[in-house]
Structure formats: C-alpha cells, structure tokens
PDB file of N, CA and C in Angstrom:
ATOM      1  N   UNK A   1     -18.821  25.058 -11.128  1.00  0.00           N
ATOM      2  CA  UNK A   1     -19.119  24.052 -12.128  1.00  0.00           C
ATOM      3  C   UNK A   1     -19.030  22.660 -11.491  1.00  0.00           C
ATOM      4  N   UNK A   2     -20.091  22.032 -11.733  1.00  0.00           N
ATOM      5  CA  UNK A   2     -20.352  20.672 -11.307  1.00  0.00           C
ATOM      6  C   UNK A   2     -19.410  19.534 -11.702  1.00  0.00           C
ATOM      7  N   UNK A   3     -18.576  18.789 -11.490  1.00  0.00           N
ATOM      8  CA  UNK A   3     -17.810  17.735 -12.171  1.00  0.00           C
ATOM      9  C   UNK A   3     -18.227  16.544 -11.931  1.00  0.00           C
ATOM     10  N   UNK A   4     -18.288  15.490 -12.719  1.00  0.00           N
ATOM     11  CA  UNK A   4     -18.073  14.169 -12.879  1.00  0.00           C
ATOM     12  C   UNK A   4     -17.494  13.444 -12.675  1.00  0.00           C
ATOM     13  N   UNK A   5     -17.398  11.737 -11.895  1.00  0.00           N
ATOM     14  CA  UNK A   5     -16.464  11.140 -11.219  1.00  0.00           C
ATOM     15  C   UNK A   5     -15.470  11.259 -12.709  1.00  0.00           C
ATOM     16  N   UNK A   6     -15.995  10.509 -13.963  1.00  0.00           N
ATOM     17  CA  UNK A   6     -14.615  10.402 -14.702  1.00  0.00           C
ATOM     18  C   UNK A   6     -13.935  11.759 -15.067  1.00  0.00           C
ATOM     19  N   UNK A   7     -14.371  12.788 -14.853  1.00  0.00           N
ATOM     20  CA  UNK A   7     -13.616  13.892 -14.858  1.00  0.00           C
ATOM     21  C   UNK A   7     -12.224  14.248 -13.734  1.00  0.00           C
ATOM     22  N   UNK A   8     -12.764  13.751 -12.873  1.00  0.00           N
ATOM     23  CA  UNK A   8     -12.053  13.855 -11.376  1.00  0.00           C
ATOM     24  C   UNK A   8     -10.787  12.308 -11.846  1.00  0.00           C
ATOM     25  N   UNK A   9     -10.779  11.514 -12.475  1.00  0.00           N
ATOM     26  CA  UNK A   9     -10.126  10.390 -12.597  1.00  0.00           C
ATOM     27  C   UNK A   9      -9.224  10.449 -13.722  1.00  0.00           C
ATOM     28  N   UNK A  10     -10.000  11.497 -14.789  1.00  0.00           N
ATOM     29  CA  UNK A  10      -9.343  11.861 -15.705  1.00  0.00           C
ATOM     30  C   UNK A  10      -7.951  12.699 -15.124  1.00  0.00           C
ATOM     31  N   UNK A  11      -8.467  13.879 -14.261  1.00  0.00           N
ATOM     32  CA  UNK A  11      -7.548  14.596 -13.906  1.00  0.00           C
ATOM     33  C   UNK A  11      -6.255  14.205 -13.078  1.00  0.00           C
ATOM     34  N   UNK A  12      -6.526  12.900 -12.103  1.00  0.00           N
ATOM     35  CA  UNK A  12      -5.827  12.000 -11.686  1.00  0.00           C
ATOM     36  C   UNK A  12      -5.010  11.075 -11.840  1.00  0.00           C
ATOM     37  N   UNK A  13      -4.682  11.410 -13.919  1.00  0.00           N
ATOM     38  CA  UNK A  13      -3.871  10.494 -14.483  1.00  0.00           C
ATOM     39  C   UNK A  13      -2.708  10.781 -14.256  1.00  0.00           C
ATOM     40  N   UNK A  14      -1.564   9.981 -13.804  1.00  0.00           N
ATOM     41  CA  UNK A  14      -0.185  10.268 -13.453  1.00  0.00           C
ATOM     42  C   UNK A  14      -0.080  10.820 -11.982  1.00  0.00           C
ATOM     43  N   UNK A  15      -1.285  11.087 -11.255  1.00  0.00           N
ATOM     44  CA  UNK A  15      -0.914  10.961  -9.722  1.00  0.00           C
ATOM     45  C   UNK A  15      -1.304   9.995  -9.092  1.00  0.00           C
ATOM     46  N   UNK A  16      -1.034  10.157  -7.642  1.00  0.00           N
ATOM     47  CA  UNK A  16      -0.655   8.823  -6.888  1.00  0.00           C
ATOM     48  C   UNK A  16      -2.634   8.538  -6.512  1.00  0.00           C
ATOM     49  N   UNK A  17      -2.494   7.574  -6.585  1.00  0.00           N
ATOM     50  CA  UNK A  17      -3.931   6.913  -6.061  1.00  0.00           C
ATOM     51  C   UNK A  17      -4.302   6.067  -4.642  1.00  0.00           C
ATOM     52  N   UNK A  18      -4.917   6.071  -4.100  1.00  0.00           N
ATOM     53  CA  UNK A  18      -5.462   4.623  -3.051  1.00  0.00           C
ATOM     54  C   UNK A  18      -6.604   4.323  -3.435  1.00  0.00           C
ATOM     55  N   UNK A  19      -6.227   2.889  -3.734  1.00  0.00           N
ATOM     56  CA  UNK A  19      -7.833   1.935  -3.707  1.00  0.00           C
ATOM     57  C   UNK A  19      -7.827   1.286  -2.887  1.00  0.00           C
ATOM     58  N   UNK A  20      -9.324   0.845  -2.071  1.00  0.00           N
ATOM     59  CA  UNK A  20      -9.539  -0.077  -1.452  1.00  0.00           C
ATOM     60  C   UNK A  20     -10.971  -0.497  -1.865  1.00  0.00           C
ATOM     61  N   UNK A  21     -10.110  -2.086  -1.958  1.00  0.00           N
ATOM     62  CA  UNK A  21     -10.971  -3.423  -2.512  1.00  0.00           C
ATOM     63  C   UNK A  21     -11.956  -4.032  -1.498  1.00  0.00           C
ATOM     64  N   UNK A  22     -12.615  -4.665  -2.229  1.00  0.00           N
ATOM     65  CA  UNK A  22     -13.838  -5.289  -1.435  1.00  0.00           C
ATOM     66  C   UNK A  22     -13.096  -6.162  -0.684  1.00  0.00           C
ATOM     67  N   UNK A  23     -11.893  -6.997  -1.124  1.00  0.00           N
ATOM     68  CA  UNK A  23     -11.102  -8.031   0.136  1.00  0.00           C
ATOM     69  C   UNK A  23     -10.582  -6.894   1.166  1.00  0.00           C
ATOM     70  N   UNK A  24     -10.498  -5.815   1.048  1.00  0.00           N
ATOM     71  CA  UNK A  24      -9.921  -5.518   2.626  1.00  0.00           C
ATOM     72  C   UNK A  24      -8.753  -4.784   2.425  1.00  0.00           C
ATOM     73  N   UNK A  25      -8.579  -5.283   1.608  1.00  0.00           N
ATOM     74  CA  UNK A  25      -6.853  -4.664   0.799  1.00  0.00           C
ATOM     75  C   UNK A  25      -6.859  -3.123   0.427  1.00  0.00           C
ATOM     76  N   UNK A  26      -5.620  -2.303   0.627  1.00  0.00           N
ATOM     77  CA  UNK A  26      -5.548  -1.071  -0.251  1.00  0.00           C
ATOM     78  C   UNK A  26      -4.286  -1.357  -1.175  1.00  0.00           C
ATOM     79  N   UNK A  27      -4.385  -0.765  -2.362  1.00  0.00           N
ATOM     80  CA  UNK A  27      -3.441  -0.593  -3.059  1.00  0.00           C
ATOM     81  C   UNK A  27      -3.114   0.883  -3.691  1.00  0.00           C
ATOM     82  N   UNK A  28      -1.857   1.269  -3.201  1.00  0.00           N
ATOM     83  CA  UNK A  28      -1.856   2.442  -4.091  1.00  0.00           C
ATOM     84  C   UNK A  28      -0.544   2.896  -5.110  1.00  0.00           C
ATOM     85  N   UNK A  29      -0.870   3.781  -5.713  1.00  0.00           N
ATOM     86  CA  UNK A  29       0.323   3.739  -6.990  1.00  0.00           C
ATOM     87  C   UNK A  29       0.057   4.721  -7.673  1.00  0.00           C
ATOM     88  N   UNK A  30       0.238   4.773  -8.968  1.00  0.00           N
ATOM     89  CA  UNK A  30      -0.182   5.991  -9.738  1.00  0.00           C
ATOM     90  C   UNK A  30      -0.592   5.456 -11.036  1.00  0.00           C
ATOM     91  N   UNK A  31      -1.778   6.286 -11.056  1.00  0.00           N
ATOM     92  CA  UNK A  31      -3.173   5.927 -11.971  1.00  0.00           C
ATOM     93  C   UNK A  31      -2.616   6.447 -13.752  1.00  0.00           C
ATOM     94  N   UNK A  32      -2.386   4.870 -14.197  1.00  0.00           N
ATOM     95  CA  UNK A  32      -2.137   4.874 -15.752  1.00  0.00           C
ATOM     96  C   UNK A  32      -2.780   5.446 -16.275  1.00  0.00           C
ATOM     97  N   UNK A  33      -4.115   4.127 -16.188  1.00  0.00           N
ATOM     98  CA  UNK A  33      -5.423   4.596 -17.349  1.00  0.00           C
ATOM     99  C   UNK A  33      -6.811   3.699 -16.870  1.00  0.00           C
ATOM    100  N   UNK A  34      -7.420   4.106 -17.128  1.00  0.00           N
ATOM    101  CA  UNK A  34      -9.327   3.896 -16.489  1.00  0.00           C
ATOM    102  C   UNK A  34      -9.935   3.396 -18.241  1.00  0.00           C
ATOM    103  N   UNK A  35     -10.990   2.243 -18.167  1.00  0.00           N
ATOM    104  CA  UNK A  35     -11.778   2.600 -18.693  1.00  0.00           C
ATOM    105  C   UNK A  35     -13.234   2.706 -18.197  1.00  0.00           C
ATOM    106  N   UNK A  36     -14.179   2.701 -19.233  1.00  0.00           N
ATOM    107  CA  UNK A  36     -15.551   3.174 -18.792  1.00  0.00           C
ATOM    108  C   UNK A  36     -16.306   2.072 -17.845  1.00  0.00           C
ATOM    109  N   UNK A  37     -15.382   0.925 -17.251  1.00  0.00           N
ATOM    110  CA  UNK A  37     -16.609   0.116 -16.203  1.00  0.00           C
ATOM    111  C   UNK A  37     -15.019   0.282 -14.707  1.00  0.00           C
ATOM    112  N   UNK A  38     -14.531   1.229 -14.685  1.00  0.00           N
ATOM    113  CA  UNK A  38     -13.522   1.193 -13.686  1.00  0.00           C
ATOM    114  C   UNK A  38     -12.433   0.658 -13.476  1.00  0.00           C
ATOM    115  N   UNK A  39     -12.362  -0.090 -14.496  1.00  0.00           N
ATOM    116  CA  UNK A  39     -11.006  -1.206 -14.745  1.00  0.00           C
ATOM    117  C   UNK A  39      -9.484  -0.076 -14.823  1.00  0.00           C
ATOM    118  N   UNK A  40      -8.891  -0.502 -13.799  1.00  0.00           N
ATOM    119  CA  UNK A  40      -7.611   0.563 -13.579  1.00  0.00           C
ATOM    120  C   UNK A  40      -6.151  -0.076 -13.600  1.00  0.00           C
ATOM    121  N   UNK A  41      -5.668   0.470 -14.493  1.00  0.00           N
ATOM    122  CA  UNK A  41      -4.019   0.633 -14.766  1.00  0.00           C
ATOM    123  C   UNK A  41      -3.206   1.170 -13.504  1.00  0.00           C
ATOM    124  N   UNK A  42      -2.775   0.683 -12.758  1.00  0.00           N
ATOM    125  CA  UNK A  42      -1.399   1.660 -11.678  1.00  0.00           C
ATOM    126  C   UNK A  42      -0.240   1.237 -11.698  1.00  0.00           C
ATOM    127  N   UNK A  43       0.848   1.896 -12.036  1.00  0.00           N
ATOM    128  CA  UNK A  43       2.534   1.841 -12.111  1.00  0.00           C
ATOM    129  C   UNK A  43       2.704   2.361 -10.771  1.00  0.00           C
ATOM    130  N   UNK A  44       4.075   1.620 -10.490  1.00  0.00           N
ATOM    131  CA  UNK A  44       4.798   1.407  -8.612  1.00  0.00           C
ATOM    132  C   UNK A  44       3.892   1.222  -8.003  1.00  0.00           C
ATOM    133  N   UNK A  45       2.656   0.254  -7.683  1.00  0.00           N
ATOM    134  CA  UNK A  45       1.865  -0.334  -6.990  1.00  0.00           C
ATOM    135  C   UNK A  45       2.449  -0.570  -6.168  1.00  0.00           C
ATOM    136  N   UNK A  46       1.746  -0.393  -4.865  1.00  0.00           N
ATOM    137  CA  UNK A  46       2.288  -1.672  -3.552  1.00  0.00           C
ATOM    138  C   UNK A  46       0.723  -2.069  -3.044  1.00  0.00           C
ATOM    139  N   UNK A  47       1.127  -2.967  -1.571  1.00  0.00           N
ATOM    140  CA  UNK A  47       0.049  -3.367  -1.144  1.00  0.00           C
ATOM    141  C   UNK A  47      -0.146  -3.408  -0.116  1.00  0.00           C
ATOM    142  N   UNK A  48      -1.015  -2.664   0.759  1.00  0.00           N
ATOM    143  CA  UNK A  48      -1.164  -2.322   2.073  1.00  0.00           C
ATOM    144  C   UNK A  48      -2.131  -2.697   2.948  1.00  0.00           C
ATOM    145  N   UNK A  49      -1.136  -3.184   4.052  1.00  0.00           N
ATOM    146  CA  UNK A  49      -2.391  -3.969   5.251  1.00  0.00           C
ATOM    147  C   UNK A  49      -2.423  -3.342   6.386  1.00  0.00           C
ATOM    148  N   UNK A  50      -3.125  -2.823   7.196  1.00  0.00           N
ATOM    149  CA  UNK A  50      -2.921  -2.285   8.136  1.00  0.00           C
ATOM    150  C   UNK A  50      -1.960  -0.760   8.401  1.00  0.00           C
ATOM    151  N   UNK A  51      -2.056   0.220   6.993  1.00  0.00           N
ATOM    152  CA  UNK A  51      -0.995   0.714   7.187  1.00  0.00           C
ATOM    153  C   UNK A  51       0.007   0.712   6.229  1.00  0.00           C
ATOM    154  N   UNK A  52       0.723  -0.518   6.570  1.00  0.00           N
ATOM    155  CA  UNK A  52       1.918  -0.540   6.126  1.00  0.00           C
ATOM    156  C   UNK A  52       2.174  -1.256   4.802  1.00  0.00           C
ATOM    157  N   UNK A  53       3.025  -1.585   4.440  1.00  0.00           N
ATOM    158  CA  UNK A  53       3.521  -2.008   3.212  1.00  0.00           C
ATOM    159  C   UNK A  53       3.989  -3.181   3.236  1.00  0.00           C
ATOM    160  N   UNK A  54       2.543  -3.956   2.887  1.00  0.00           N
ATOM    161  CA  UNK A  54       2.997  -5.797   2.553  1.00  0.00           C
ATOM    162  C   UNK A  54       3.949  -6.255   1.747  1.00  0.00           C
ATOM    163  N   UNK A  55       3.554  -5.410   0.130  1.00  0.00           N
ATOM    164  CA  UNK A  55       4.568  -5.798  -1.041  1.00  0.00           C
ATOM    165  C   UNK A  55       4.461  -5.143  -2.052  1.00  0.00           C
ATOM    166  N   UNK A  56       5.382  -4.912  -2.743  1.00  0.00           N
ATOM    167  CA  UNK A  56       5.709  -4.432  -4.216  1.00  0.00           C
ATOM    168  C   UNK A  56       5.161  -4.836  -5.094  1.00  0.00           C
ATOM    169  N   UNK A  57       4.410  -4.180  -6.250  1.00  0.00           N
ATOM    170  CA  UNK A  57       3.316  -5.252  -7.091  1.00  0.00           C
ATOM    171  C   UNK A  57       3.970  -4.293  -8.663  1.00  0.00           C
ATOM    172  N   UNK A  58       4.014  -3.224  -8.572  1.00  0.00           N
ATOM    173  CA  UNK A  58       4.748  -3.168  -9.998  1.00  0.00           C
ATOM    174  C   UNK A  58       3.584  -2.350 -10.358  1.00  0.00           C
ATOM    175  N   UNK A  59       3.437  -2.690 -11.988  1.00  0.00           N
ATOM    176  CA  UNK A  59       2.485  -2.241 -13.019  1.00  0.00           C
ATOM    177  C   UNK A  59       1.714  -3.274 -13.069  1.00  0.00           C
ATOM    178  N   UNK A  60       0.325  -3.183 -12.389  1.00  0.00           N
ATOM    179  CA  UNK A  60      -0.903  -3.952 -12.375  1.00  0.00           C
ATOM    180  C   UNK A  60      -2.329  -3.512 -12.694  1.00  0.00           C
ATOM    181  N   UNK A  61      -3.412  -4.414 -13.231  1.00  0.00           N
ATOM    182  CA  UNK A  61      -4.755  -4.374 -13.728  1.00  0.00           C
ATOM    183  C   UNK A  61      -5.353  -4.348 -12.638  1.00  0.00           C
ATOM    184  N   UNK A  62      -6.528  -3.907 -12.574  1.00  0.00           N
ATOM    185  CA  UNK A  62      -7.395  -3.966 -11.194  1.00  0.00           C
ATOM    186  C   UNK A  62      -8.655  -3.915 -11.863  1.00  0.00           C
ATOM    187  N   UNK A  63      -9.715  -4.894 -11.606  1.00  0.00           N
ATOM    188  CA  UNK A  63     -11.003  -4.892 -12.186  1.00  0.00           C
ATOM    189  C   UNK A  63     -11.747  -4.049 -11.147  1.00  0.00           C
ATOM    190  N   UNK A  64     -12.581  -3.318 -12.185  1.00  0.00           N
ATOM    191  CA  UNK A  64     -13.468  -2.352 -11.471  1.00  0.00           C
ATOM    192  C   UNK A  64     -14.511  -2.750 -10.573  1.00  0.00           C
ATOM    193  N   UNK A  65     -14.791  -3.820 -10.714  1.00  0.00           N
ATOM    194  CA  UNK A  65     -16.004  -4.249  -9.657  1.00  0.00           C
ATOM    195  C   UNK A  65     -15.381  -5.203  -8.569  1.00  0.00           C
ATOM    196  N   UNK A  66     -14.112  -4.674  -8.207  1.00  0.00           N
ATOM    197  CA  UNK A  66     -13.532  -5.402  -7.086  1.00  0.00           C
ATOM    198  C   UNK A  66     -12.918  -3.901  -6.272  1.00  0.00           C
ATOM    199  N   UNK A  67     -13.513  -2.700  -6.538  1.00  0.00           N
ATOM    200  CA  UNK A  67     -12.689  -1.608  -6.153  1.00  0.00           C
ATOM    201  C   UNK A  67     -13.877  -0.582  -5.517  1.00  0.00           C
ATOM    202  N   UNK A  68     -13.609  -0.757  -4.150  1.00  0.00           N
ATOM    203  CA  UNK A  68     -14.806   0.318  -3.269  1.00  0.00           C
ATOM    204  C   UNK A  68     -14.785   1.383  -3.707  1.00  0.00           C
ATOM    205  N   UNK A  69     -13.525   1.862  -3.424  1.00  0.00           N
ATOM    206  CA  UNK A  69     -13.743   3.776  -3.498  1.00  0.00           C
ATOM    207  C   UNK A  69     -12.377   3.458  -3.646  1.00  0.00           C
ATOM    208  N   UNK A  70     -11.965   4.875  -4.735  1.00  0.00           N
ATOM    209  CA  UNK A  70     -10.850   5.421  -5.075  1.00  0.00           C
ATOM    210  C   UNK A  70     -10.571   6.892  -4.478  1.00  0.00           C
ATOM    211  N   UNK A  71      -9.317   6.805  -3.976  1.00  0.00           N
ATOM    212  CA  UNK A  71      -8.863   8.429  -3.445  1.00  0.00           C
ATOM    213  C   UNK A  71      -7.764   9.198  -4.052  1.00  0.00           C
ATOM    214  N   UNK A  72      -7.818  10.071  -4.172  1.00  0.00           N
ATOM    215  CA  UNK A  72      -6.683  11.093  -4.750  1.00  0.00           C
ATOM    216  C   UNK A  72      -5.222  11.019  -3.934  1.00  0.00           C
ATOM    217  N   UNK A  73      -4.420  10.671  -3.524  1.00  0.00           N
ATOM    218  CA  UNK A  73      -3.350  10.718  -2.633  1.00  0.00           C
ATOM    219  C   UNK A  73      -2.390  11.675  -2.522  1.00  0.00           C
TER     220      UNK A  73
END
C-alpha cells in the first residue's frame, strides 16, 4: 500500500524528528503537530551546526516554507 507524505508525518507524532532549513540549520526534537502547509510544532528542540549541539530551543513553531526535508530520527 502506497502512503502519503502526511501519512508518514502523521505517524511521526511524538517521535524524534530532523529538519533542515533553507538557512543551513538542523533542528531536531519531537514532532507535536503539523498542519496542512508544513508548519511544525517540536518539544525538546535543539539546534545543530555541524553536528553538534549549538543550543536548547525548547517548544518551538517552524514555518513550513523555511523547512527542506524532514527525517524520521
């Protein structure tokens, strides 16, 4: 059976995520809530450069048209 990205995102609610943004940046955390233009909810965010772990960001918004590709973690 064929699936759908919001199916795959759906299923991804409450696990850990990586995004990486059009600045360069990854952020990852665990995926609150999505709506229908990509706009994403993540609790224990951090923020990663190279790797490693720049900073602690918490429970943050992320607009969908600032977000390349999302990964399952």
């Amino acid at each position: 059976m064929e699936t759908r990205p919001f199916d795959d995102l759906n299923a991804a609610r409450g696990k850990g995520v990586i995004l990486e943004l059009k600045s360069g940046k990854q952020l990852t955390g665990t995926l609150k809530s999505f709506d229908q233009h990509v706009n994403i909810v993540l609790d224990n965010s951090e923020e990663r450069m190279n790797g490693e772990i720049s900073r602690k960001l918490g429970s943050i918004f992320v607009r969908g048209d600032t977000i390349v590709f999302i990964s399952i973690a």
